[in-house]
N, C-alpha and C. Protein backbone atom coordinates (compact mmCIF):
# COMPACT_ATOMS: atom_id res chain seq x y z
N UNK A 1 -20.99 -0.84 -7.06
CA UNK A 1 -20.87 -1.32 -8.42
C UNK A 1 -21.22 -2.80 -8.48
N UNK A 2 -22.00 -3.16 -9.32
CA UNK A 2 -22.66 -4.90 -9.55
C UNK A 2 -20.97 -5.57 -10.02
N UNK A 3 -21.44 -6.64 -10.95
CA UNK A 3 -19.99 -7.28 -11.03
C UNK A 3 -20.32 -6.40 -12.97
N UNK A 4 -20.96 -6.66 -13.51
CA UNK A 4 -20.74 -6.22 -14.86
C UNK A 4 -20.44 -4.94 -14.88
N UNK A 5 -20.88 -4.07 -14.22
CA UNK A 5 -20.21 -2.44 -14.29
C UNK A 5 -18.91 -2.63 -13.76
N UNK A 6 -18.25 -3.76 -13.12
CA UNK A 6 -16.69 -3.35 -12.65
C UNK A 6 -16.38 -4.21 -14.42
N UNK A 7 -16.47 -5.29 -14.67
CA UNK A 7 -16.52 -6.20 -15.81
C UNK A 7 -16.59 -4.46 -17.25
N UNK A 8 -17.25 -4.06 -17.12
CA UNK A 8 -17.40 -3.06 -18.44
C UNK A 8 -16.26 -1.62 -17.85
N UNK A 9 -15.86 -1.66 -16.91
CA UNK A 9 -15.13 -0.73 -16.58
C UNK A 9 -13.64 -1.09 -16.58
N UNK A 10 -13.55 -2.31 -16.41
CA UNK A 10 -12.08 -2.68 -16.72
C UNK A 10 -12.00 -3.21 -17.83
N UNK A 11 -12.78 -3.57 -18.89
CA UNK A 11 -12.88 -3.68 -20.48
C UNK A 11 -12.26 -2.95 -21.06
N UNK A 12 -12.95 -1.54 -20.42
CA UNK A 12 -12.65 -0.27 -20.99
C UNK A 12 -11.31 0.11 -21.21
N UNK A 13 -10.71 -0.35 -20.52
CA UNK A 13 -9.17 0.52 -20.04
C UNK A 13 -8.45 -0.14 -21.00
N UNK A 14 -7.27 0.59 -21.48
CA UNK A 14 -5.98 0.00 -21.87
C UNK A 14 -5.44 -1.03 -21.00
N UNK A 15 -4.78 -1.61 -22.04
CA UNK A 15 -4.25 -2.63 -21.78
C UNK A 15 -3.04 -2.64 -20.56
N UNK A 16 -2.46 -1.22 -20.51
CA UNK A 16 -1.75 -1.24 -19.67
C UNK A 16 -2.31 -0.79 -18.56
N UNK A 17 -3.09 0.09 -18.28
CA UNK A 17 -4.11 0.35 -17.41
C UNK A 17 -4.82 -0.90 -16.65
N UNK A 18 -4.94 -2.24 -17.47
CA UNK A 18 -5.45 -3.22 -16.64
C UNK A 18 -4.29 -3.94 -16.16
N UNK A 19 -2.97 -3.90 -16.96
CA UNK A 19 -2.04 -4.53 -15.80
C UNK A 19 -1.55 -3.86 -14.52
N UNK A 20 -1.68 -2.65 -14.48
CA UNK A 20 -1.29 -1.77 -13.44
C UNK A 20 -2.73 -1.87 -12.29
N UNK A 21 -3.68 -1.92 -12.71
CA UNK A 21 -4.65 -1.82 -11.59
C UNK A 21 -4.31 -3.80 -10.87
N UNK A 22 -4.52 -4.57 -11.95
CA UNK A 22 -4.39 -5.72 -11.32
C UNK A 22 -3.01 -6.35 -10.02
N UNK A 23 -1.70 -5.45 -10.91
CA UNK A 23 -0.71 -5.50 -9.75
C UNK A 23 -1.05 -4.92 -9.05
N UNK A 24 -1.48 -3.52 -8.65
CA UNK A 24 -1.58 -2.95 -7.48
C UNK A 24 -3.27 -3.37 -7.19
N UNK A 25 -4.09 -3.87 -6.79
CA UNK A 25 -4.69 -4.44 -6.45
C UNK A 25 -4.43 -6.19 -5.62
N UNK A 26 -3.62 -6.77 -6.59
CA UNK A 26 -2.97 -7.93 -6.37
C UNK A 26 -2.29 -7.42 -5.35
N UNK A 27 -1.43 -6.92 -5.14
CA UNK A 27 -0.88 -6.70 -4.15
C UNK A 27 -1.24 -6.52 -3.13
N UNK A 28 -1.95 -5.40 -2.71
CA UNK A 28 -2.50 -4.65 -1.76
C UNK A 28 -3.91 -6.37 -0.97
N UNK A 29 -4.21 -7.40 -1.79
CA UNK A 29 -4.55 -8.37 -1.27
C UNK A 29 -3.75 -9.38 -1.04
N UNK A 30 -2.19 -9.53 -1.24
CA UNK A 30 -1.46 -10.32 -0.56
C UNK A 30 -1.14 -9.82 0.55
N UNK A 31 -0.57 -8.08 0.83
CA UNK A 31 -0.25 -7.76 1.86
C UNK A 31 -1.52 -7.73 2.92
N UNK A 32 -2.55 -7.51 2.67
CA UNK A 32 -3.84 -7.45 3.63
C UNK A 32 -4.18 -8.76 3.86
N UNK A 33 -3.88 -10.06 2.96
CA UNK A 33 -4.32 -11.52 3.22
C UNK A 33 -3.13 -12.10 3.59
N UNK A 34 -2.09 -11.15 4.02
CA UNK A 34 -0.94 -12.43 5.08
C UNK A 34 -1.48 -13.21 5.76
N UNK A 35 -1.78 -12.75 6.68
CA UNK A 35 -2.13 -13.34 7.63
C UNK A 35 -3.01 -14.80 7.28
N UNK A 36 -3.71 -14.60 6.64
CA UNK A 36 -4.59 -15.69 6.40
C UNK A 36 -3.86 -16.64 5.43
N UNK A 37 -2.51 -16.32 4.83
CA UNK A 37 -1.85 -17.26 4.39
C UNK A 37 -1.16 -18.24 5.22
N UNK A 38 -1.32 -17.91 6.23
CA UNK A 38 -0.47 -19.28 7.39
C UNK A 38 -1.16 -19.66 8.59
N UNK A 39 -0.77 -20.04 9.09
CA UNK A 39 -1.67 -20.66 10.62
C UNK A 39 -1.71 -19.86 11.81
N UNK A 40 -2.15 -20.06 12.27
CA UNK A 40 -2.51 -18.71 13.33
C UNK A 40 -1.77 -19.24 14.45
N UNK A 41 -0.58 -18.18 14.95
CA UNK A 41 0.42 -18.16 15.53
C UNK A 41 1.71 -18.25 14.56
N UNK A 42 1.84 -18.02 13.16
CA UNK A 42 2.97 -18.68 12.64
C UNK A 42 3.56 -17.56 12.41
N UNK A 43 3.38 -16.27 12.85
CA UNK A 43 4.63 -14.98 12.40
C UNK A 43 5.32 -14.61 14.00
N UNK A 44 3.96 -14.44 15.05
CA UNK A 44 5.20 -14.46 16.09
C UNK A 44 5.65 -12.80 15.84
N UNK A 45 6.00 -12.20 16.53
CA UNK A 45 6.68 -10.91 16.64
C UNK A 45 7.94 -10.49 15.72
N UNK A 46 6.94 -10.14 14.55
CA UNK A 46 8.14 -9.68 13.82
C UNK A 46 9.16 -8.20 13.27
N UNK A 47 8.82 -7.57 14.56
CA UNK A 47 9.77 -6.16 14.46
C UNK A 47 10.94 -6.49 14.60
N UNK A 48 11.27 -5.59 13.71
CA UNK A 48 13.10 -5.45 13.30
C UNK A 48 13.40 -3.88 12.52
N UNK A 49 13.71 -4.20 11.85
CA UNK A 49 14.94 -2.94 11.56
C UNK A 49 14.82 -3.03 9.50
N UNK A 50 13.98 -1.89 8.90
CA UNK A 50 14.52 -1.42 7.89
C UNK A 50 15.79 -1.87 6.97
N UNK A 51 15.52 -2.33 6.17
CA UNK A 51 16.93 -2.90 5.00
C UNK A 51 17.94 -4.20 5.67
N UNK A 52 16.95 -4.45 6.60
CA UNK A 52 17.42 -6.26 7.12
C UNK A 52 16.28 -7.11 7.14
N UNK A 53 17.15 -8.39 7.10
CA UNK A 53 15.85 -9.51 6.98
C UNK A 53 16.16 -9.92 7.79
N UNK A 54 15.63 -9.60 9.06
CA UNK A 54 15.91 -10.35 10.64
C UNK A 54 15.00 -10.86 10.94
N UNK A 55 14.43 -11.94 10.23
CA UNK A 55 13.30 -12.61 10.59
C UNK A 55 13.29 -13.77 9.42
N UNK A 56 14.15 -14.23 9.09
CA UNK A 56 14.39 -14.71 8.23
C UNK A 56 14.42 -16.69 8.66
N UNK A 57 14.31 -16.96 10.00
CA UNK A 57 13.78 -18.46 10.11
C UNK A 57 12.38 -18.47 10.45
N UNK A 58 11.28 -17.67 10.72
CA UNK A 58 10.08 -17.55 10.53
C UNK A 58 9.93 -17.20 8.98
N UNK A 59 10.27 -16.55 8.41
CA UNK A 59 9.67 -16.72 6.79
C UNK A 59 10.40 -18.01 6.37
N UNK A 60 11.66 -18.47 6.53
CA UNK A 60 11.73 -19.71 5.68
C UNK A 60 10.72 -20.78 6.11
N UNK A 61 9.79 -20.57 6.93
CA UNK A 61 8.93 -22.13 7.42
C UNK A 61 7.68 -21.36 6.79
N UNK A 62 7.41 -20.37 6.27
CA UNK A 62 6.38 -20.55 5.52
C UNK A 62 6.23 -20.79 4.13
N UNK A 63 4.70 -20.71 3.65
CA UNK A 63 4.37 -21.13 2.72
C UNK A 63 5.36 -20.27 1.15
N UNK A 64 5.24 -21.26 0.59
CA UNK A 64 6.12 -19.51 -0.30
C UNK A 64 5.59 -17.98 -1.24
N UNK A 65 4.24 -18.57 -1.22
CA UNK A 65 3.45 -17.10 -1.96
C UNK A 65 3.89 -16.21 -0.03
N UNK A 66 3.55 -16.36 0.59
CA UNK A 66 3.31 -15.81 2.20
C UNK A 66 4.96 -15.77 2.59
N UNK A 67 5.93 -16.40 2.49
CA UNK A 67 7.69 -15.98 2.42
C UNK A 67 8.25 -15.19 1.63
N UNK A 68 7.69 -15.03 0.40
CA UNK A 68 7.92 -13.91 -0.52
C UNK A 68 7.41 -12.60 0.18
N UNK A 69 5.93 -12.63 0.30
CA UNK A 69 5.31 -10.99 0.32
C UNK A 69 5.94 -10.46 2.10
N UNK A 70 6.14 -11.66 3.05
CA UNK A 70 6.70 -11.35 4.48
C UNK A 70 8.36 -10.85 4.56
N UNK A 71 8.81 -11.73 3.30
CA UNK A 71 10.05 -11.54 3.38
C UNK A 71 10.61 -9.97 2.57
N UNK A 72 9.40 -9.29 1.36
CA UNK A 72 9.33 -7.72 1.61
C UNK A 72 9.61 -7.13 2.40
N UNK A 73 8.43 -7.64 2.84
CA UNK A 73 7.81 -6.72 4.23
C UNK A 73 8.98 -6.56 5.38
N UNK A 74 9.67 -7.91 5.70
CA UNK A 74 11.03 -7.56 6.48
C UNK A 74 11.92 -7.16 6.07
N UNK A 75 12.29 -7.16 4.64
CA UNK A 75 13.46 -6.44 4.55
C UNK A 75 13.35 -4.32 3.84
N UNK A 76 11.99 -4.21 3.87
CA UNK A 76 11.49 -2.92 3.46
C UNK A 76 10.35 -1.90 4.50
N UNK A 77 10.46 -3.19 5.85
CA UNK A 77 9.20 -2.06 6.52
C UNK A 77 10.19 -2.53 8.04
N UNK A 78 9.68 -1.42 8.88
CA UNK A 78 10.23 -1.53 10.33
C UNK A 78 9.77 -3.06 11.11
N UNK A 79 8.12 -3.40 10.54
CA UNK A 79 7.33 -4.37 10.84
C UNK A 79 7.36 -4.57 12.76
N UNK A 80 7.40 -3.41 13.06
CA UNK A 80 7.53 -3.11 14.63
C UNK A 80 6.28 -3.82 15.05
N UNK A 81 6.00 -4.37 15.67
CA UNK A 81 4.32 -5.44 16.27
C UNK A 81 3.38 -4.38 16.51
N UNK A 82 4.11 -3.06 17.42
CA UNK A 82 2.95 -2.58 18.13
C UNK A 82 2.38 -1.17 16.81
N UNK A 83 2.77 -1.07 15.50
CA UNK A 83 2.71 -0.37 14.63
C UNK A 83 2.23 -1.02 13.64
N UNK A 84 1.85 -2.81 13.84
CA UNK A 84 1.33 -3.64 12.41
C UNK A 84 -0.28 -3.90 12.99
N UNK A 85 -0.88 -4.33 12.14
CA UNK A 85 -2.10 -5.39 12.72
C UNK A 85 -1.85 -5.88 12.34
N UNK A 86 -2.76 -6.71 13.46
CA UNK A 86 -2.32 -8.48 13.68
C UNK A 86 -4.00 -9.35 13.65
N UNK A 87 -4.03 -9.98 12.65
CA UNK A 87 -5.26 -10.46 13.19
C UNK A 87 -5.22 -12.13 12.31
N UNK A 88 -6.35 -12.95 12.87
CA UNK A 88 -5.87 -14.30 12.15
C UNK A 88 -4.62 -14.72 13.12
N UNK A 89 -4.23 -14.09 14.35
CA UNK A 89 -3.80 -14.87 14.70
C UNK A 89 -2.02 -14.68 14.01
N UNK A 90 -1.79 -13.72 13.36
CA UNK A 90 -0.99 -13.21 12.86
C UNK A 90 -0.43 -11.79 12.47
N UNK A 91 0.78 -11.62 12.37
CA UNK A 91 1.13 -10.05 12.06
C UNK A 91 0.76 -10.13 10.76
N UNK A 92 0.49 -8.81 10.56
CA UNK A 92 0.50 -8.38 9.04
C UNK A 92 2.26 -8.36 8.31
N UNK A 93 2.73 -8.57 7.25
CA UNK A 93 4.11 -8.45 6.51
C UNK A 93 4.54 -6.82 6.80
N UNK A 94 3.65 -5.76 6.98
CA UNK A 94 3.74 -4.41 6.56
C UNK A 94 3.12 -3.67 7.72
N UNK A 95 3.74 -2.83 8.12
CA UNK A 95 2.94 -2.02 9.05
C UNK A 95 1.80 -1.07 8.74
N UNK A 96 0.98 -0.96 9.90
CA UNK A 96 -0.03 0.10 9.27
C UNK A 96 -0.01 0.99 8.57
N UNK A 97 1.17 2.03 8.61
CA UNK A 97 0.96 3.02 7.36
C UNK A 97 1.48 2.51 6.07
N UNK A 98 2.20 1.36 5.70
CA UNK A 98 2.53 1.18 4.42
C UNK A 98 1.23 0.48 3.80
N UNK A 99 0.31 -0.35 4.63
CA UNK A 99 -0.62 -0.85 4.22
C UNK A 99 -1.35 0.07 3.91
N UNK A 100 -1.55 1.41 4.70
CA UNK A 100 -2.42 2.81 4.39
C UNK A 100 -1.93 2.86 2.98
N UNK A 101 -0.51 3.32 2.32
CA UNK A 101 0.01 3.48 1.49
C UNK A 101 -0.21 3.04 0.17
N UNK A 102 0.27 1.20 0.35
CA UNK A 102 -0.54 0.87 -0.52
C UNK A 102 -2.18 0.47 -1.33
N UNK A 103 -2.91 0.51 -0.16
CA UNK A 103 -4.10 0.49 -0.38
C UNK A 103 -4.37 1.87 -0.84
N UNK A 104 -3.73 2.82 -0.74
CA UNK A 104 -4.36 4.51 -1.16
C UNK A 104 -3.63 4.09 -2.89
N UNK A 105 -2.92 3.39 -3.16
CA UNK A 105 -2.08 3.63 -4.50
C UNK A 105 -3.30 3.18 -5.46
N UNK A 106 -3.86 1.93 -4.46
CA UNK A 106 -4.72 1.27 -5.50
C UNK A 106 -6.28 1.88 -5.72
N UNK A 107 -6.39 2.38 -4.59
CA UNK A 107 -7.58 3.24 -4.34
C UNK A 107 -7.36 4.69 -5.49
N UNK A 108 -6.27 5.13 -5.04
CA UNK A 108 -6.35 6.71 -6.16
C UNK A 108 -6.08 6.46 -7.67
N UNK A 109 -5.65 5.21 -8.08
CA UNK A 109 -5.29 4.89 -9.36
C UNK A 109 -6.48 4.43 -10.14
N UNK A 110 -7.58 3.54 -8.51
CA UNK A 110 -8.90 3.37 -9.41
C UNK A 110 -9.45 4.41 -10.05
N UNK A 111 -9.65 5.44 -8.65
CA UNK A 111 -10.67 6.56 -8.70
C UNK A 111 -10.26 7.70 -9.78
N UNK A 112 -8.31 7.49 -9.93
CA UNK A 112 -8.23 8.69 -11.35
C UNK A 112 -8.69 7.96 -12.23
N UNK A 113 -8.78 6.51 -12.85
CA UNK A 113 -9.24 5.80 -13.76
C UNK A 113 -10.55 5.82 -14.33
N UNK A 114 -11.65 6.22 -12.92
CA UNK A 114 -12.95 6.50 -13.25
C UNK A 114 -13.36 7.87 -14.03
N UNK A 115 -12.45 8.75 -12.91
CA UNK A 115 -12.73 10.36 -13.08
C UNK A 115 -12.06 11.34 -14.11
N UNK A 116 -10.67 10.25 -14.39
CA UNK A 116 -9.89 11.36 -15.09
C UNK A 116 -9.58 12.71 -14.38
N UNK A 117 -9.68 13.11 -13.14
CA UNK A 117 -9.66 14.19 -12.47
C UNK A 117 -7.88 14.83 -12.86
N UNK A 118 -8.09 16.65 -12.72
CA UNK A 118 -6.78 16.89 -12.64
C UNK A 118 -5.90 16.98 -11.40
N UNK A 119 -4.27 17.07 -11.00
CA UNK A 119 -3.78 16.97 -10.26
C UNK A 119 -3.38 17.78 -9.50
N UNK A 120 -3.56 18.52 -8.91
CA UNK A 120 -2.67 19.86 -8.41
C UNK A 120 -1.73 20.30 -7.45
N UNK A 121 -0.94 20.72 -7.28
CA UNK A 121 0.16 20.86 -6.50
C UNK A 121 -0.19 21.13 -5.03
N UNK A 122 -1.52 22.18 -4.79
CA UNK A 122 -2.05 22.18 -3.54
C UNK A 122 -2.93 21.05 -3.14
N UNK A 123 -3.57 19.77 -3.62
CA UNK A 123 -4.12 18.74 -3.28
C UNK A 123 -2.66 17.88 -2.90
N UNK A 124 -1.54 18.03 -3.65
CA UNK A 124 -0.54 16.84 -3.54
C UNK A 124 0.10 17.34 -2.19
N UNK A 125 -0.10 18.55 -1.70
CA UNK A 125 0.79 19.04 -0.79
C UNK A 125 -0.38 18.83 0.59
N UNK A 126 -1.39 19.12 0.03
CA UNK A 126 -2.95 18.57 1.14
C UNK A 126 -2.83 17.19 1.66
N UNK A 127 -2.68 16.37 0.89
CA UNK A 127 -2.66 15.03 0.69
C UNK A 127 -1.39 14.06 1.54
N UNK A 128 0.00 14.80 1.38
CA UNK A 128 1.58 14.60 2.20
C UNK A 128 1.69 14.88 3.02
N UNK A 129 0.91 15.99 3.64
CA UNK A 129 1.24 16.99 4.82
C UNK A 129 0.82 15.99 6.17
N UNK A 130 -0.16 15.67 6.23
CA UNK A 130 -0.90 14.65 7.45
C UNK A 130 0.08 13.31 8.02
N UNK A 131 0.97 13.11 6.77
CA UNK A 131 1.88 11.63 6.63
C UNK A 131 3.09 12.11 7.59
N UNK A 132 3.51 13.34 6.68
CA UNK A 132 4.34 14.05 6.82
C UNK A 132 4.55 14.42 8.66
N UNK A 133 3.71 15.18 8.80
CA UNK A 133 3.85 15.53 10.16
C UNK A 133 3.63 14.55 10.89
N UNK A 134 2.75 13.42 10.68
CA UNK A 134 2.19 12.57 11.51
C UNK A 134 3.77 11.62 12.38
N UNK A 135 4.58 11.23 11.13
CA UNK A 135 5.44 10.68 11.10
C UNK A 135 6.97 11.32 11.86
N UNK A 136 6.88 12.87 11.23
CA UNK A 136 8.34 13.74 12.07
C UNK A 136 8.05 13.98 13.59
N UNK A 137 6.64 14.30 13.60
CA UNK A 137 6.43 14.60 15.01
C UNK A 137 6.48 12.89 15.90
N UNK A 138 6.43 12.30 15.83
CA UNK A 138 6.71 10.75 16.24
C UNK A 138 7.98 10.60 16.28
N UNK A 139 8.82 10.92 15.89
CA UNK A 139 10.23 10.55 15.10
C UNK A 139 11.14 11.74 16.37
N UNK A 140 10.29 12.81 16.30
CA UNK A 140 11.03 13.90 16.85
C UNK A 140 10.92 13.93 18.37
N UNK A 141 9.90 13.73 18.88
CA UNK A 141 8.84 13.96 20.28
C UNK A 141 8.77 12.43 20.98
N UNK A 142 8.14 12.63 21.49
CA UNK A 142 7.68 11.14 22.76
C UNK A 142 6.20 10.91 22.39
N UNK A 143 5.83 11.63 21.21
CA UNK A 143 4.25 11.25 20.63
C UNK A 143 4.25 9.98 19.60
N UNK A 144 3.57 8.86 20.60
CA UNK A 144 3.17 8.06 19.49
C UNK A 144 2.13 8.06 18.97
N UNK A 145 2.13 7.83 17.57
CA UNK A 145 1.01 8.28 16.48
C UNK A 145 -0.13 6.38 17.32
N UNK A 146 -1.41 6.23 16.57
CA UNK A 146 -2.49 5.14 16.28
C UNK A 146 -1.69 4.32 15.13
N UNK A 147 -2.23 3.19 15.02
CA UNK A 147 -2.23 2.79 14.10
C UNK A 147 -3.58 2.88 13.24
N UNK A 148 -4.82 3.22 13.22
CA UNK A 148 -5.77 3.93 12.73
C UNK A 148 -5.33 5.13 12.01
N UNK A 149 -4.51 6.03 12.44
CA UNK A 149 -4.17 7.13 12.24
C UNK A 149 -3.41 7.11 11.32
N UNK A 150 -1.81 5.92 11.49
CA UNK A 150 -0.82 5.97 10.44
C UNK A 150 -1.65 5.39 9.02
N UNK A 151 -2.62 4.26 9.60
CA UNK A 151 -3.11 3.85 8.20
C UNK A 151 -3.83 5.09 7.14
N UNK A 152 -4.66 6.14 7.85
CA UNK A 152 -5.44 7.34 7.18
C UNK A 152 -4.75 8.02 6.55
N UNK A 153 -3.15 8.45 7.46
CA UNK A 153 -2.11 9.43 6.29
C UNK A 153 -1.06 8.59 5.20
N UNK A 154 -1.33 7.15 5.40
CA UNK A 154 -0.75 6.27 4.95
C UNK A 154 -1.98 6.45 3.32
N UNK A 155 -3.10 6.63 3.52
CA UNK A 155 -3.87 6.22 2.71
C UNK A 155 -4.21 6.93 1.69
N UNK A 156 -4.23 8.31 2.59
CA UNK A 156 -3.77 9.36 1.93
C UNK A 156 -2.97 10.02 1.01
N UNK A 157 -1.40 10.08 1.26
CA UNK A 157 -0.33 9.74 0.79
C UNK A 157 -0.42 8.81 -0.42
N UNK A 158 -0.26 7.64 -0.27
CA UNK A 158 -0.92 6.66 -1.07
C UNK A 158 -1.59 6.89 -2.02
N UNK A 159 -3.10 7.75 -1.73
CA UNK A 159 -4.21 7.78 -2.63
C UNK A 159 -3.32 8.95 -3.33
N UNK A 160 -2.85 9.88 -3.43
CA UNK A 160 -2.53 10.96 -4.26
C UNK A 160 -1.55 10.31 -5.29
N UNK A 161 -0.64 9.38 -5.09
CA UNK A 161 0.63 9.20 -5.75
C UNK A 161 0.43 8.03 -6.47
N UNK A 162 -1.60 6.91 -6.45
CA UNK A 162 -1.57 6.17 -6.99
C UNK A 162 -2.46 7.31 -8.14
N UNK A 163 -2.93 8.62 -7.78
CA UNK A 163 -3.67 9.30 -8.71
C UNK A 163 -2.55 10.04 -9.98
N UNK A 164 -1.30 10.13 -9.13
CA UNK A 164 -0.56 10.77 -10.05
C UNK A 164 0.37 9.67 -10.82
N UNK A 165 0.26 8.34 -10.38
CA UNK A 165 0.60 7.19 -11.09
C UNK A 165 -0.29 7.34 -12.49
N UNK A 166 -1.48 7.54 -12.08
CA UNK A 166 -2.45 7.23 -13.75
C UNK A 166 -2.02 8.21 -14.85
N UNK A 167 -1.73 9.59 -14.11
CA UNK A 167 -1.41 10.55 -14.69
C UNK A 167 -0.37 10.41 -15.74
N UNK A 168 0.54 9.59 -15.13
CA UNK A 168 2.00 9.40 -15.70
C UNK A 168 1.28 8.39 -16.57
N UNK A 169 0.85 7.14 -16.53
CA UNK A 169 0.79 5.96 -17.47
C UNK A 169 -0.48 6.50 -18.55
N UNK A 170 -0.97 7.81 -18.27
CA UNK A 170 -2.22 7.87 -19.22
C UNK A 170 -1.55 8.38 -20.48
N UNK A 171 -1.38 8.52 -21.66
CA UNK A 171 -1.16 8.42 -23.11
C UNK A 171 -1.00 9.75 -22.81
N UNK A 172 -0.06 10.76 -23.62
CA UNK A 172 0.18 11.97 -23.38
C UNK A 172 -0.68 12.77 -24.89
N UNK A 173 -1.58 13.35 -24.49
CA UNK A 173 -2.27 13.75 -25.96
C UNK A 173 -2.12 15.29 -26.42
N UNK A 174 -2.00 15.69 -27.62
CA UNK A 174 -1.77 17.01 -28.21
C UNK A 174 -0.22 17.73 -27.31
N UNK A 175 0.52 16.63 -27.47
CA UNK A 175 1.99 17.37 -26.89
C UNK A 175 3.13 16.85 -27.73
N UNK A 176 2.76 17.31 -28.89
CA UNK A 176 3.47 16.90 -30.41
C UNK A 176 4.94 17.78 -29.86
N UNK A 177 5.39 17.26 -30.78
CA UNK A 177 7.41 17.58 -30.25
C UNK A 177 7.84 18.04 -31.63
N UNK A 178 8.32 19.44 -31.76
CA UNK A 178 9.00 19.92 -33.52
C UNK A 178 8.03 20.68 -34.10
């Protein structure tokens, strides 16, 4: 797409439709541009533990757009080192499959936006299943998943539930009530 076909394609949309693509877009480039928000070496190993912020004197020395989106990321992702990328010289805020995750939200919310496509219960169940197993069988077994891998069912996942996001925010038509 040139820049005026993205320019005439986000014209197009409702108004709420362009705040929803811009947050989840916005987003999905703070969490992918951590790294490049601080100096290379400044996150340091930051695995911990789900619904704690144990990392909490490395985010207070950073910048604060980059202490906000890290300080998420620690108190909502495992942020285990050997499950994030790291590049720049830095961890990512989010581990590979949430980054799969959210990049699929913003990805399937574009692509229902273009297509209008319908949703179906066997694509949504196509779509979970890869995350799904990828994740119990890891959880259950001595198999550790890629991080290539978590990002694909991450993206996956992701891409279906940012498609059934549009679904929900698209205007409900000919479903008169009485």
């Amino acid at each position: 797409m040139t820049a005026s076909q993205v320019a005439r394609f986000v014209t197009a949309l409702s108004r709420r439709e362009q705040v929803a693509l811009a947050l989840l877009w916005g987003w999905v480039l703070l969490v992918a541009g951590g790294p490049l928000l601080l100096e290379p070496g400044a996150t340091g190993d930051l695995s911990g533990y789900v619904g704690l912020v144990d990392n909490r004197e490395t985010i207070d020395a950073m910048n604060p757009v980059a202490a906000v989106v890290y300080w998420l990321g620690d108190a909502n992702c495992h942020t285990i080192s050997s499950r994030s990328y790291t590049y720049a010289g830095n961890q990512m805020p989010f581990c590979a499959r949430d980054l799969g995750i959210f990049a699929g939200l913003a990805l399937g919310f574009t692509i229902a936006l273009r297509r209008r496509p319908e949703l179906s219960l066997p694509l949504v169940l196509l779509a979970l299943v890869p995350i799904g197993l990828d994740g119990t069988i890891q959880l259950l077994t001595d198999y550790e998943s890629t991080n290539p891998r978590r990002l694909i069912t991450g993206l996956l996942a992701g891409g279906v539930t940012g498609w059934a996001l549009m679904i929900i925010l698209e205007p409900r038509q000919n479903q008169g009530h009485g």
